[in-house]
C-alpha atoms as a PDB file:
ATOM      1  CA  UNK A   1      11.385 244.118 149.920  1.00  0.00           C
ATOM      2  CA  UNK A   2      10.211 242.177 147.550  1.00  0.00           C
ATOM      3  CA  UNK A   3       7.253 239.257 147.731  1.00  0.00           C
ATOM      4  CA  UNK A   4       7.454 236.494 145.992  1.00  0.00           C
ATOM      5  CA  UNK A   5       5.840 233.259 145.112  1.00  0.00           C
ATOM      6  CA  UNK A   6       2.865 231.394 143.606  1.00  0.00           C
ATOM      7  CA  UNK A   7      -0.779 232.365 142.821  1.00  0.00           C
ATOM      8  CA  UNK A   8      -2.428 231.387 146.362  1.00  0.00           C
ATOM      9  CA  UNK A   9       1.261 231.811 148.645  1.00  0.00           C
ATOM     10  CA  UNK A  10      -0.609 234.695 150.512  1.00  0.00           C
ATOM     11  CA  UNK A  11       1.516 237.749 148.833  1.00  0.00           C
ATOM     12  CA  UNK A  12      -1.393 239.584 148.528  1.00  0.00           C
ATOM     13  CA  UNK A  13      -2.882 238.360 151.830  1.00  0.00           C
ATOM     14  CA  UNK A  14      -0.222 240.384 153.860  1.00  0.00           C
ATOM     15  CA  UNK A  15      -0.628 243.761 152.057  1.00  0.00           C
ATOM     16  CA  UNK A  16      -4.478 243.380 153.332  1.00  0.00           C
ATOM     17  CA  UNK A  17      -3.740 242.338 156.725  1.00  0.00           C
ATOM     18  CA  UNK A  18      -1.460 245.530 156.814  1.00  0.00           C
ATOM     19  CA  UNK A  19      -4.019 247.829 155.775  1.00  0.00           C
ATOM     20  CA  UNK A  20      -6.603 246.568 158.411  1.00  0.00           C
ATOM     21  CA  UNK A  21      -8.910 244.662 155.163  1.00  0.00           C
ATOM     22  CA  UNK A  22      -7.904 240.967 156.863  1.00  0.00           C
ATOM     23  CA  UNK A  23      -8.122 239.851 160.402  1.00  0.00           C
ATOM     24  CA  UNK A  24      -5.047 238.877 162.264  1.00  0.00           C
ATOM     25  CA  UNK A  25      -4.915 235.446 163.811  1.00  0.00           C
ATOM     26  CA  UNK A  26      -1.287 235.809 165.510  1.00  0.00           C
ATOM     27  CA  UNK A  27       1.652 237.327 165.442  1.00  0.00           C
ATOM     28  CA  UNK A  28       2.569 241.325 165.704  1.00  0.00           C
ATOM     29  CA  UNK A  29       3.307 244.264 163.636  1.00  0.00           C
ATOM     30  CA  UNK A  30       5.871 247.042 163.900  1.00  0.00           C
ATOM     31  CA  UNK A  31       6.619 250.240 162.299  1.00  0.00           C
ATOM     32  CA  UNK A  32       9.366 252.541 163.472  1.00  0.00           C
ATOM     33  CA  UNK A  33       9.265 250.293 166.486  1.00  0.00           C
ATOM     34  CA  UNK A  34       5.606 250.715 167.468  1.00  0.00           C
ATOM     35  CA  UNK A  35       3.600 248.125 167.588  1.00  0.00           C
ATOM     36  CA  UNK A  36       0.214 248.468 165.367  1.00  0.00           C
ATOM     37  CA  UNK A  37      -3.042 246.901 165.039  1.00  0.00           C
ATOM     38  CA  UNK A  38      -4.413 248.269 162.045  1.00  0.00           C
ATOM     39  CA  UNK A  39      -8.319 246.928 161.947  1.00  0.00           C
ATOM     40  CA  UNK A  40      -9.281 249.144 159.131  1.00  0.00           C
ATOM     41  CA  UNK A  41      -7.878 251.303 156.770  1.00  0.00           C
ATOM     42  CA  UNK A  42      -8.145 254.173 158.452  1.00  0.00           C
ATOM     43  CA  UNK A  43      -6.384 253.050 160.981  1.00  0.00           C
ATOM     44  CA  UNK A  44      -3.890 251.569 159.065  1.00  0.00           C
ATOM     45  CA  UNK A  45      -3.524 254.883 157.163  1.00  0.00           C
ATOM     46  CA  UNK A  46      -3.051 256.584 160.291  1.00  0.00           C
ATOM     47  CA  UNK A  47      -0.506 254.031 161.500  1.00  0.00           C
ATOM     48  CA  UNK A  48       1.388 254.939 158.324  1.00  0.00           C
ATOM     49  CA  UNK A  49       0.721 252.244 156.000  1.00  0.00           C
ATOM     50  CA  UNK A  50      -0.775 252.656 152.314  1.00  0.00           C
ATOM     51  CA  UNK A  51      -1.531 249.954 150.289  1.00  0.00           C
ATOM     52  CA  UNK A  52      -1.933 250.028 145.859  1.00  0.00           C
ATOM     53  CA  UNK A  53      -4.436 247.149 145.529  1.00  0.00           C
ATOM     54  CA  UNK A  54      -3.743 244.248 142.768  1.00  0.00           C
ATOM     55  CA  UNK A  55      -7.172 245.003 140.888  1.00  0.00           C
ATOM     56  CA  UNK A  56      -7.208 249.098 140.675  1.00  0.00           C
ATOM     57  CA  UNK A  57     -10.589 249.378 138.902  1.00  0.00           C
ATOM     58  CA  UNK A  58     -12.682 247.207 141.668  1.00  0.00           C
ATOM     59  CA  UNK A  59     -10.217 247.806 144.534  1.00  0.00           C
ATOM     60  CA  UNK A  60      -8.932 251.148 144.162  1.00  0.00           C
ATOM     61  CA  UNK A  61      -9.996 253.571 142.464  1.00  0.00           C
ATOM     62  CA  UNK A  62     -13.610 255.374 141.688  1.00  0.00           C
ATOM     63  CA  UNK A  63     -14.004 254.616 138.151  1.00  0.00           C
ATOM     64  CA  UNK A  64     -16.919 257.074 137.301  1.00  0.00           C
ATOM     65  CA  UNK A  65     -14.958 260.232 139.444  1.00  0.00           C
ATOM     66  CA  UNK A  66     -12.467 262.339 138.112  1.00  0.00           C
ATOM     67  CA  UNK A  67      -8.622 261.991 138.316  1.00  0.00           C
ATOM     68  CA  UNK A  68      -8.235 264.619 141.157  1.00  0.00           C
ATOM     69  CA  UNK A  69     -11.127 263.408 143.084  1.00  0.00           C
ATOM     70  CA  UNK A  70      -9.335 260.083 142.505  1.00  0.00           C
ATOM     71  CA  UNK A  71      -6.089 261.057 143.759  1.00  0.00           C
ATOM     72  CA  UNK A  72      -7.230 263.499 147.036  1.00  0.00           C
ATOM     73  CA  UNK A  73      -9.536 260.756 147.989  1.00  0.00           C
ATOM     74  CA  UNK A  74      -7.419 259.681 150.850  1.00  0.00           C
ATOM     75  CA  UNK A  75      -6.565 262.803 151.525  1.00  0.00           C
ATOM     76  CA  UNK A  76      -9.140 264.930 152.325  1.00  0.00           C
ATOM     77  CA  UNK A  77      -9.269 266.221 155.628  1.00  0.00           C
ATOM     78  CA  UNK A  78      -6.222 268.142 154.789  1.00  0.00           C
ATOM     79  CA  UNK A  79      -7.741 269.915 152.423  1.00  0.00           C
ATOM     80  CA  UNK A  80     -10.666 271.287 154.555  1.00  0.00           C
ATOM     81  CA  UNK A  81     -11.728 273.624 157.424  1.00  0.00           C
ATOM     82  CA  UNK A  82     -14.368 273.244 159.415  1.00  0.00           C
ATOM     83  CA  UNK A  83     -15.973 270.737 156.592  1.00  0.00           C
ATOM     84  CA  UNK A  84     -15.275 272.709 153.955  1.00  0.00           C
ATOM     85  CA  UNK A  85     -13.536 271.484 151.424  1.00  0.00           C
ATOM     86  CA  UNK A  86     -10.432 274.208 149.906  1.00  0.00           C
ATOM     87  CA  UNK A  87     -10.314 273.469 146.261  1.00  0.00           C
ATOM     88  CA  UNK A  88      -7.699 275.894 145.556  1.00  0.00           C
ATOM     89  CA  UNK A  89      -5.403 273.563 148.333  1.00  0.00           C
ATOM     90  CA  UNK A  90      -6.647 270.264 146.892  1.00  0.00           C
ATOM     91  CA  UNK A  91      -5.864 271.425 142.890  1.00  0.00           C
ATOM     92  CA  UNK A  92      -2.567 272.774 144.227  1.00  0.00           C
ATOM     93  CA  UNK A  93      -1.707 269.400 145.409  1.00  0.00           C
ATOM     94  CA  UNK A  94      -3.110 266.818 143.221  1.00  0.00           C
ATOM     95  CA  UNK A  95      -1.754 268.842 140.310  1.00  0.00           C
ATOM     96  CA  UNK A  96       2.130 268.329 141.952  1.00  0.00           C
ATOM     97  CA  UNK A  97       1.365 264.553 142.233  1.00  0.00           C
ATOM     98  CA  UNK A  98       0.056 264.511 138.704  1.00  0.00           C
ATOM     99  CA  UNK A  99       3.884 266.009 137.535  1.00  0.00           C
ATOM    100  CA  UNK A 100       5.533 263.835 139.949  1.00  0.00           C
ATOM    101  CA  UNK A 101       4.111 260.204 138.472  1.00  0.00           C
ATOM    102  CA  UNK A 102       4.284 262.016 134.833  1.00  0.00           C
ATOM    103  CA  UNK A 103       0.358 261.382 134.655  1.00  0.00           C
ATOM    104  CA  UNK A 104      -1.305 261.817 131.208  1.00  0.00           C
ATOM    105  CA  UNK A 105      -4.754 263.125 131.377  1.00  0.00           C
ATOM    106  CA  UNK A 106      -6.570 265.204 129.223  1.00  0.00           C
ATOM    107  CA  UNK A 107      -7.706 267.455 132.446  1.00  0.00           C
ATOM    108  CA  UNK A 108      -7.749 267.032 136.101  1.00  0.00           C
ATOM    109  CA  UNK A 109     -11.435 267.078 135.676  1.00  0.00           C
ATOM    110  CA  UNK A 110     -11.492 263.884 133.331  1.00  0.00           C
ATOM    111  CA  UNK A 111     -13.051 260.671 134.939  1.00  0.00           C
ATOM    112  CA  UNK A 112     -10.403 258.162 135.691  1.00  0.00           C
ATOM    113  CA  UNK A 113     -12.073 255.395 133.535  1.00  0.00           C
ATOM    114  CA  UNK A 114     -11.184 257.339 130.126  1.00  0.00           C
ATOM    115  CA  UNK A 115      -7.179 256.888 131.369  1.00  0.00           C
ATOM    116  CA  UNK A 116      -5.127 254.060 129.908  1.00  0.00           C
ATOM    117  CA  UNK A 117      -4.292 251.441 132.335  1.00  0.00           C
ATOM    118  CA  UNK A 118      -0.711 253.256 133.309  1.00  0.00           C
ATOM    119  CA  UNK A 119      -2.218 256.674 133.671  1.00  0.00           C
ATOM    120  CA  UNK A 120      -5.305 255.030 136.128  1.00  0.00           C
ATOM    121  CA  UNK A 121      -2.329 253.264 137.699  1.00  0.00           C
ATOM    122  CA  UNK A 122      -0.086 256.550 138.071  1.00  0.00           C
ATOM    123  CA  UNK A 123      -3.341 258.122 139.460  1.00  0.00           C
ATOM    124  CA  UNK A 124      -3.637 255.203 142.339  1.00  0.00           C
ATOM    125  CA  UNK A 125      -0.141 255.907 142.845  1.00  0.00           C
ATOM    126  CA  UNK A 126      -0.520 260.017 143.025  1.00  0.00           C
ATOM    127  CA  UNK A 127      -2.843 258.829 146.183  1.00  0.00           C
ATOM    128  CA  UNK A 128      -0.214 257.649 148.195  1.00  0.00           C
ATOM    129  CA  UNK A 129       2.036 260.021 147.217  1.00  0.00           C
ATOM    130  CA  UNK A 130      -0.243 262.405 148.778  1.00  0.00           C
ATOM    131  CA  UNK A 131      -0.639 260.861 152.201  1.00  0.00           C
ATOM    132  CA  UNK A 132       3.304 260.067 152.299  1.00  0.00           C
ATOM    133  CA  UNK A 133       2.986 256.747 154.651  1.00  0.00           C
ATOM    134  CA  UNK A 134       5.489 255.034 155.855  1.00  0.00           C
ATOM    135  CA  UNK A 135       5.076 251.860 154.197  1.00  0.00           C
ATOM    136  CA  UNK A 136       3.577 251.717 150.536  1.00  0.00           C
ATOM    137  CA  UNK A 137       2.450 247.395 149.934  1.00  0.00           C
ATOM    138  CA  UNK A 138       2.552 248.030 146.195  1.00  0.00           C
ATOM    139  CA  UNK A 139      -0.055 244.773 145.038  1.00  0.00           C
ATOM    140  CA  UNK A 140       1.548 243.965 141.182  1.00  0.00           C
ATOM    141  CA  UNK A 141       1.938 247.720 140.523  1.00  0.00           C
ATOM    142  CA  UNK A 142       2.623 247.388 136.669  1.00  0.00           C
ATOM    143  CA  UNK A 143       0.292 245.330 136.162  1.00  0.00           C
ATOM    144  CA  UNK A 144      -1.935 245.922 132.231  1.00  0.00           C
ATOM    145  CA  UNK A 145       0.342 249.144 132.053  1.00  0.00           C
ATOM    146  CA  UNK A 146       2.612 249.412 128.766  1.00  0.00           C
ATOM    147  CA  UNK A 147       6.675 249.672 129.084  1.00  0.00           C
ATOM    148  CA  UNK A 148       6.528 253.361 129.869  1.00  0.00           C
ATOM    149  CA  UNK A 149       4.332 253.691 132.474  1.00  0.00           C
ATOM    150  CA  UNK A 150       6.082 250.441 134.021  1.00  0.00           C
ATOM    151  CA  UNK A 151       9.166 252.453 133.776  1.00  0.00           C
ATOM    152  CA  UNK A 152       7.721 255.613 134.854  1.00  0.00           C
ATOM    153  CA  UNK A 153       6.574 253.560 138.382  1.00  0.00           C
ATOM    154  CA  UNK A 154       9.477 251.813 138.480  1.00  0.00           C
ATOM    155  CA  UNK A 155      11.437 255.384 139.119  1.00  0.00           C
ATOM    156  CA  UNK A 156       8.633 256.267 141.815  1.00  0.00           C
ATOM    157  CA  UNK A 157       9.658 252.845 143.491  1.00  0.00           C
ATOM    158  CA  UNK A 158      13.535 254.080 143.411  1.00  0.00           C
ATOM    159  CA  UNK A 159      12.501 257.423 144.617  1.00  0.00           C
ATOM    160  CA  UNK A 160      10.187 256.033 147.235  1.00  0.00           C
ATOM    161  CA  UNK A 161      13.029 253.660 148.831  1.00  0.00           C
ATOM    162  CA  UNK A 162      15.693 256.492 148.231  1.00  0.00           C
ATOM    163  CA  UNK A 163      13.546 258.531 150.559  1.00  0.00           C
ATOM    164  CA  UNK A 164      14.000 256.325 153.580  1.00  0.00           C
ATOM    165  CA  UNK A 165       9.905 254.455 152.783  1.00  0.00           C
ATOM    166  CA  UNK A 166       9.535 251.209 153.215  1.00  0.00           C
ATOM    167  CA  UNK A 167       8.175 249.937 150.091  1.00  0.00           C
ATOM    168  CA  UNK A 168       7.089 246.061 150.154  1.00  0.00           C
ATOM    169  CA  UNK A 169       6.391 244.632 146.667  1.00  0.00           C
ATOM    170  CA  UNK A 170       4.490 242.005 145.020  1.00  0.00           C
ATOM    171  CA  UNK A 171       5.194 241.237 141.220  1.00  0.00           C
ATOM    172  CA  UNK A 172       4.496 237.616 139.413  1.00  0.00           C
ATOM    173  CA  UNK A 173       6.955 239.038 137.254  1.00  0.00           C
ATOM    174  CA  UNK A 174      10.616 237.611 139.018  1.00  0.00           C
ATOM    175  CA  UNK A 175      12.974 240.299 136.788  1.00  0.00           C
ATOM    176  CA  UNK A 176      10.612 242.919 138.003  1.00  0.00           C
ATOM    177  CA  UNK A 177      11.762 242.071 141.488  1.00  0.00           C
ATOM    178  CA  UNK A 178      15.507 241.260 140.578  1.00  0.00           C
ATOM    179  CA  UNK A 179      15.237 244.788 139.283  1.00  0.00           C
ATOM    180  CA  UNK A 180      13.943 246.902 141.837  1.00  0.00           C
ATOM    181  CA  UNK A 181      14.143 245.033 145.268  1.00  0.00           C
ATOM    182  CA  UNK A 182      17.019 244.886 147.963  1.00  0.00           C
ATOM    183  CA  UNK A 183      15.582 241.375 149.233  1.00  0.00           C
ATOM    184  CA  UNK A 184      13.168 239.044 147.814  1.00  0.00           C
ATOM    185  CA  UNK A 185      11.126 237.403 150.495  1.00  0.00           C
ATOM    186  CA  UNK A 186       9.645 233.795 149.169  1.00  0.00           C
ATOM    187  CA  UNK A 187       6.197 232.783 150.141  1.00  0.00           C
ATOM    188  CA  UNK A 188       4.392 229.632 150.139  1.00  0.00           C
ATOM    189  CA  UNK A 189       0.860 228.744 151.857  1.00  0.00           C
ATOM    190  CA  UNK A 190       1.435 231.716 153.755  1.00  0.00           C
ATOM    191  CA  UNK A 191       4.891 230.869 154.825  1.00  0.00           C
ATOM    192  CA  UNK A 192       8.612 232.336 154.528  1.00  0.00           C
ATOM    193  CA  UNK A 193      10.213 229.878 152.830  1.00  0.00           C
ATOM    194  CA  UNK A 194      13.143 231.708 151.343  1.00  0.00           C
ATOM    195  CA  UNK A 195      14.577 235.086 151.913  1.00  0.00           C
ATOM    196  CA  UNK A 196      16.835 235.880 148.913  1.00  0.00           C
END
């Protein structure tokens, strides 16, 4: 599903509320015909919900860590016992992520912030990957990443939705959404106004 509209139509505003950053006034959320209340991300997480923020360097990810600390971040209780953390597990994983979004890094060990824009993006992705929720709210995923990496995430998107996910996208960008969305939901001051 795509989400469209105007700077200020509240595209973004829904992806938070999902993820338990924004406080519900009314209304009700279902997944797989639960009702859920995330009222923090944790929560949210747990409920099955992941969300790729708009702004990945002050939203998402850990500039100064490295790429695999980047991408087990939400991840890490299943990588340890008894509070200890299995690197062996963790390298195993991250590294199968890292094939999967075609990530370019020098090393695992690299800190995110010497990436290019697509490979810090493709590491905010590899995060979600690794928790597998539900629903991914992807927040202007290709956005500052060249034609590749756009391409490269727009095949994650296909994959994603082939799998049965629900994957709910925001993009300023209408042929972005003509090109990978079923349905184009149109927002304005918060509102459906069009469902295309």
């Amino acid at each position: 599903l795509g989400l469209a509209g105007l700077v200020g139509a509240g595209r973004g505003d829904i992806g938070r509320a999902l993820f338990g950053l924004e406080r519900v006034t009314s209304g009700s959320m279902k997944l797989q015909g639960r009702e859920i209340q995330p009222r923090s991300p944790r929560k949210a997480i747990t409920a099955g919900v992941g969300l790729l923020p708009r702004n990945r360097k002050a939203d998402g990810l850990m500039m100064q860590m490295s790429v695999r600390d980047n991408q087990s971040l939400a991840s890490l209780r299943r990588f340890s016992t008894a509070g200890v953390l299995r690197l062996q597990r963790e390298a195993q994983a991250t590294d199968k992520v890292a094939r999967q979004t075609r990530l370019k890094a020098a090393s695992p060990h690299v800190e995110v912030n010497a990436l290019s824009g697509g490979n810090q993006q493709k590491s905010l992705l590899a995060r979600w990957l690794m928790v597998d929720p539900d629903v991914y709210f992807l927040d202007d995923p290709t956005r500052g990443v060249d034609v590749g990496a756009k391409e490269d995430i727009y095949a994650l998107i296909e994959e994603l939705a082939a799998k049965g996910k629900g994957v709910l996208l925001v993009s300023s960008e209408l042929p972005e959404l003509l090109r990978c969305c079923d349905r184009i939901l149109v927002l304005n001051q918060g509102c459906q106004a069009a469902v295309v």
